[in-house]
C-alpha atoms as a PDB file:
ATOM      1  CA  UNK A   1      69.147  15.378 178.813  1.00  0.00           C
ATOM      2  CA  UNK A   2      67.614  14.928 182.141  1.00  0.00           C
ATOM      3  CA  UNK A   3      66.952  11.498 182.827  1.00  0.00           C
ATOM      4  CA  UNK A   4      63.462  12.252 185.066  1.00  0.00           C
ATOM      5  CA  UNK A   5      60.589   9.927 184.694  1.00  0.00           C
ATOM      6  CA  UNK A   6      58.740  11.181 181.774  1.00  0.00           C
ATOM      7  CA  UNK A   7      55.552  11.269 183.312  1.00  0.00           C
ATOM      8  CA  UNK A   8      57.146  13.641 185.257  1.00  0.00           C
ATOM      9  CA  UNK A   9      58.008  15.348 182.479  1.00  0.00           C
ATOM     10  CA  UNK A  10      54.904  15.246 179.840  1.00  0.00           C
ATOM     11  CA  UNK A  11      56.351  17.774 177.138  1.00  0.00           C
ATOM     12  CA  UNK A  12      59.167  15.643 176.443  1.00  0.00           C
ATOM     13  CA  UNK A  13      56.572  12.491 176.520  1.00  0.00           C
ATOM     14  CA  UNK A  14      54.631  14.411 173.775  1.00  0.00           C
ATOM     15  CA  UNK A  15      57.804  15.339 172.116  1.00  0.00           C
ATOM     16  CA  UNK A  16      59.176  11.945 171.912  1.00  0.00           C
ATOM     17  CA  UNK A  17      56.227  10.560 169.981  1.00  0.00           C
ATOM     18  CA  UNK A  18      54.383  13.515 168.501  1.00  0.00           C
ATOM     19  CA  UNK A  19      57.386  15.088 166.771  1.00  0.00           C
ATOM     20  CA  UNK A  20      59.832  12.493 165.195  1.00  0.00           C
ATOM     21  CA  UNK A  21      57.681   9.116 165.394  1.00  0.00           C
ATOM     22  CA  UNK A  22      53.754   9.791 164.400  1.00  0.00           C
ATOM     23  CA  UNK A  23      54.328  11.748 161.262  1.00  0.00           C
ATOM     24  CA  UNK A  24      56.128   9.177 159.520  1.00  0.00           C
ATOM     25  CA  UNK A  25      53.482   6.699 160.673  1.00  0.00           C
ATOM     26  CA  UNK A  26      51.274   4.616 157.646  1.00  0.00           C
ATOM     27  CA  UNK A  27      48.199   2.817 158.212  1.00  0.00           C
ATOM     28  CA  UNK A  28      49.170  -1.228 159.081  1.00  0.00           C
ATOM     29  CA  UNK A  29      52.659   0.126 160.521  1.00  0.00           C
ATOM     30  CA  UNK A  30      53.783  -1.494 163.822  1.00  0.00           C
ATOM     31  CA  UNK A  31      55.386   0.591 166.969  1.00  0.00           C
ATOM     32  CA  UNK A  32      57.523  -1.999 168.550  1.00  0.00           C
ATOM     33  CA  UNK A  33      58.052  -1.038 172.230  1.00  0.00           C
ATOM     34  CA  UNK A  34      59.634  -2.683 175.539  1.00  0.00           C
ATOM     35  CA  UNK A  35      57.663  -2.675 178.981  1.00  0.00           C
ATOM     36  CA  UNK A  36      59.131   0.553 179.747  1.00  0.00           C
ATOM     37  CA  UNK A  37      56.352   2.502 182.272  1.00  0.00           C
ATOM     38  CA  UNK A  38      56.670   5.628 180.319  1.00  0.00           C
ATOM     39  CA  UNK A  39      55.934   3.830 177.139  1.00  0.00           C
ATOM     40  CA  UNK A  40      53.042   3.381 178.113  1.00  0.00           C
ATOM     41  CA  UNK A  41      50.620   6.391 177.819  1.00  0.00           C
ATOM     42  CA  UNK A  42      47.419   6.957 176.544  1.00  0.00           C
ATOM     43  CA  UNK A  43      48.008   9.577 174.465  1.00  0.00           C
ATOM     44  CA  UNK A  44      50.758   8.030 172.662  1.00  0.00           C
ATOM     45  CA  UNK A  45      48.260   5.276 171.919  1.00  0.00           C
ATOM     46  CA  UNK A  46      45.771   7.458 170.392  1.00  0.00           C
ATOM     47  CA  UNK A  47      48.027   9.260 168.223  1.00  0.00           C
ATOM     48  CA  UNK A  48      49.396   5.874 166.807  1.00  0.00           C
ATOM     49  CA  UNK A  49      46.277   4.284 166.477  1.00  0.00           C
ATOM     50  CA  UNK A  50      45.111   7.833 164.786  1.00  0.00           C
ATOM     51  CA  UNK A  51      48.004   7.170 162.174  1.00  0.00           C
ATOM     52  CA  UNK A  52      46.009   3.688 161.171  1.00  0.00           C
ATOM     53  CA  UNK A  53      49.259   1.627 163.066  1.00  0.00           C
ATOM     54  CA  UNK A  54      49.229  -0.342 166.235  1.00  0.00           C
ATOM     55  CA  UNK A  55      51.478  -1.097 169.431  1.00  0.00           C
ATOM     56  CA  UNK A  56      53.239  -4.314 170.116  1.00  0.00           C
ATOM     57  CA  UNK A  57      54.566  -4.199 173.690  1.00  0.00           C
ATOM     58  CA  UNK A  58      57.362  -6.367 174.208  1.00  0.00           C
ATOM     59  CA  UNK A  59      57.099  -8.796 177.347  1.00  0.00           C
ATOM     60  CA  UNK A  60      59.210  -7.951 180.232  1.00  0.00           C
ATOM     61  CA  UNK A  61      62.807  -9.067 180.119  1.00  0.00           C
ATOM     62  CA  UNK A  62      62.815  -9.607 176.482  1.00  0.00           C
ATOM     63  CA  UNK A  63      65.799  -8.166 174.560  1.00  0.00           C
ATOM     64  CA  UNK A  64      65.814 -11.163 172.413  1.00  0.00           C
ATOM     65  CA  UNK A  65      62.888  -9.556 170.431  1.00  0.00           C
ATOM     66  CA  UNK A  66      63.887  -6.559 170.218  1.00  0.00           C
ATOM     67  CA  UNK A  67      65.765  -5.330 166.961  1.00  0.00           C
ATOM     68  CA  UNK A  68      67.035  -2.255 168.413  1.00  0.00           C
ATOM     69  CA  UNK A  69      68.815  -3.900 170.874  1.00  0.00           C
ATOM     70  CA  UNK A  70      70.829  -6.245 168.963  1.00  0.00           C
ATOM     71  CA  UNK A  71      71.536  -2.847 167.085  1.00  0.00           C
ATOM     72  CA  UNK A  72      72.784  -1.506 170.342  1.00  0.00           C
ATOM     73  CA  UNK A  73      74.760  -4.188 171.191  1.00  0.00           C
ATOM     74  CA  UNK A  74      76.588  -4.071 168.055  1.00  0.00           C
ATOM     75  CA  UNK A  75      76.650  -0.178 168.602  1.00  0.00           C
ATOM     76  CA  UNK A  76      78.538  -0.165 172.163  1.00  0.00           C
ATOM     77  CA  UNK A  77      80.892  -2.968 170.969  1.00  0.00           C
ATOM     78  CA  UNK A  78      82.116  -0.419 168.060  1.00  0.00           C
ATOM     79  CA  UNK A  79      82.175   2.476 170.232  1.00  0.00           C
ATOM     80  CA  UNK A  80      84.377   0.482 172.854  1.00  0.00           C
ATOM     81  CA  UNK A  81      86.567  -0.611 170.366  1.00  0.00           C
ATOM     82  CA  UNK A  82      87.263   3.384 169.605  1.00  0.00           C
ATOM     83  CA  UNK A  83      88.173   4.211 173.031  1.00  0.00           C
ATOM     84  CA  UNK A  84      86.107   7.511 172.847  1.00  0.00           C
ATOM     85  CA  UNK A  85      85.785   9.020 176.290  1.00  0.00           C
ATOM     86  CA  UNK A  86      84.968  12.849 175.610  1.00  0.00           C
ATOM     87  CA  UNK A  87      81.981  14.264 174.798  1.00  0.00           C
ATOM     88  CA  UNK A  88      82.947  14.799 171.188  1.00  0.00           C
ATOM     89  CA  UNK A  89      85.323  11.701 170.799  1.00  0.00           C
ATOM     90  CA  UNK A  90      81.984   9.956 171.513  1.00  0.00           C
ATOM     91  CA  UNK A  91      79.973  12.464 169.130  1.00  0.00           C
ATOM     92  CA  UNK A  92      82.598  11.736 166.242  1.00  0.00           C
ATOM     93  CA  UNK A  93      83.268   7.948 166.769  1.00  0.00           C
ATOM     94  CA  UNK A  94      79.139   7.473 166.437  1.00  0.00           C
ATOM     95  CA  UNK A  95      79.035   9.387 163.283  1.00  0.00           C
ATOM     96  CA  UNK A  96      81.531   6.561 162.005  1.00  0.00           C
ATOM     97  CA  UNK A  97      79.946   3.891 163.308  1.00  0.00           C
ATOM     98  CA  UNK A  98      76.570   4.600 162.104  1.00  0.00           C
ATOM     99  CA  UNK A  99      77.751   3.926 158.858  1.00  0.00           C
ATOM    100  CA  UNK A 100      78.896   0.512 159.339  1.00  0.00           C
ATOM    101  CA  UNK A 101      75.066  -0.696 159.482  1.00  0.00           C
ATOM    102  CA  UNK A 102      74.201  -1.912 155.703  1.00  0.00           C
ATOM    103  CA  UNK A 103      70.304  -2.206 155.233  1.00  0.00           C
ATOM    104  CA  UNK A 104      70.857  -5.492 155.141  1.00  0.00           C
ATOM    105  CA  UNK A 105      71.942  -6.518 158.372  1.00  0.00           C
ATOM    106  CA  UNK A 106      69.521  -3.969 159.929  1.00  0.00           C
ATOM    107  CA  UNK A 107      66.569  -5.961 158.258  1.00  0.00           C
ATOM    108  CA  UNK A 108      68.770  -9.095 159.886  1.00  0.00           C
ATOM    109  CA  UNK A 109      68.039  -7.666 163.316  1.00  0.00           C
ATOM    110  CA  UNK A 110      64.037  -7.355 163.056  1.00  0.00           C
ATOM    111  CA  UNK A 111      64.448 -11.471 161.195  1.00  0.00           C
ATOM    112  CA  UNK A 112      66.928 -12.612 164.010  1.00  0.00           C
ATOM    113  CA  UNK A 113      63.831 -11.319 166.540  1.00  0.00           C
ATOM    114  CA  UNK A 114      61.364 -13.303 164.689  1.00  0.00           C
ATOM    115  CA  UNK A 115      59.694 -10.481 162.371  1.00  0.00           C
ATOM    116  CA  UNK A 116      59.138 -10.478 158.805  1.00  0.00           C
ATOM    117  CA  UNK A 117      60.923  -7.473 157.370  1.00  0.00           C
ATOM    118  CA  UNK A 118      60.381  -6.270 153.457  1.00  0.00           C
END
């Protein structure tokens, strides 16, 4: 993937959140998203807020509230421990690990970062 701004790059700024993210948006969901620059764009905003759902930007330097990155965390630990260093060791080892994150200690991420999860 090339790792250009995506402002710099608007289709893949409207394919990020247009494609995969607003169609599976309900009204009263909540996008939870770090200070990243390209996070923040007006368009995105209106097609979330379209969907009935609203942003929550993260403050800067905040990983502590994020869920996804205690998920990551536990992610690159795994994929360490597997030693995978070709493109498709990688591809296979992540397939593996995936499945090593119950339900329940995914809803345990969003409680450890002080959200109420159902």
């Amino acid at each position: 993937m090339d790792r250009r701004r995506s402002d710099e790059q608007p289709h893949l700024r409207k394919m990020d959140c247009e494609t995969p993210l607003v169609p599976t948006l309900s009204p009263g969901d909540v996008v939870i998203l770090d200070n990243v620059g390209f996070h923040k764009s007006e368009r995105a905003e209106q097609l979330v807020k379209a969907e009935g759902a609203w942003l929550l930007f993260l403050p800067s330097y905040s990983p502590d509230l994020n869920p996804i990155e205690m998920a990551f965390s536990k992610l690159k630990a795994l994929l360490r421990k597997r030693a995978a260093r070709s493109f498709d060791a990688i591809s296979n080892a992540l397939g593996g690990i995936i499945s090593l994150f119950s339900v329940t200690e995914c809803l345990n991420f969003f409680k450890a970062a002080g959200y109420e999860a159902e």
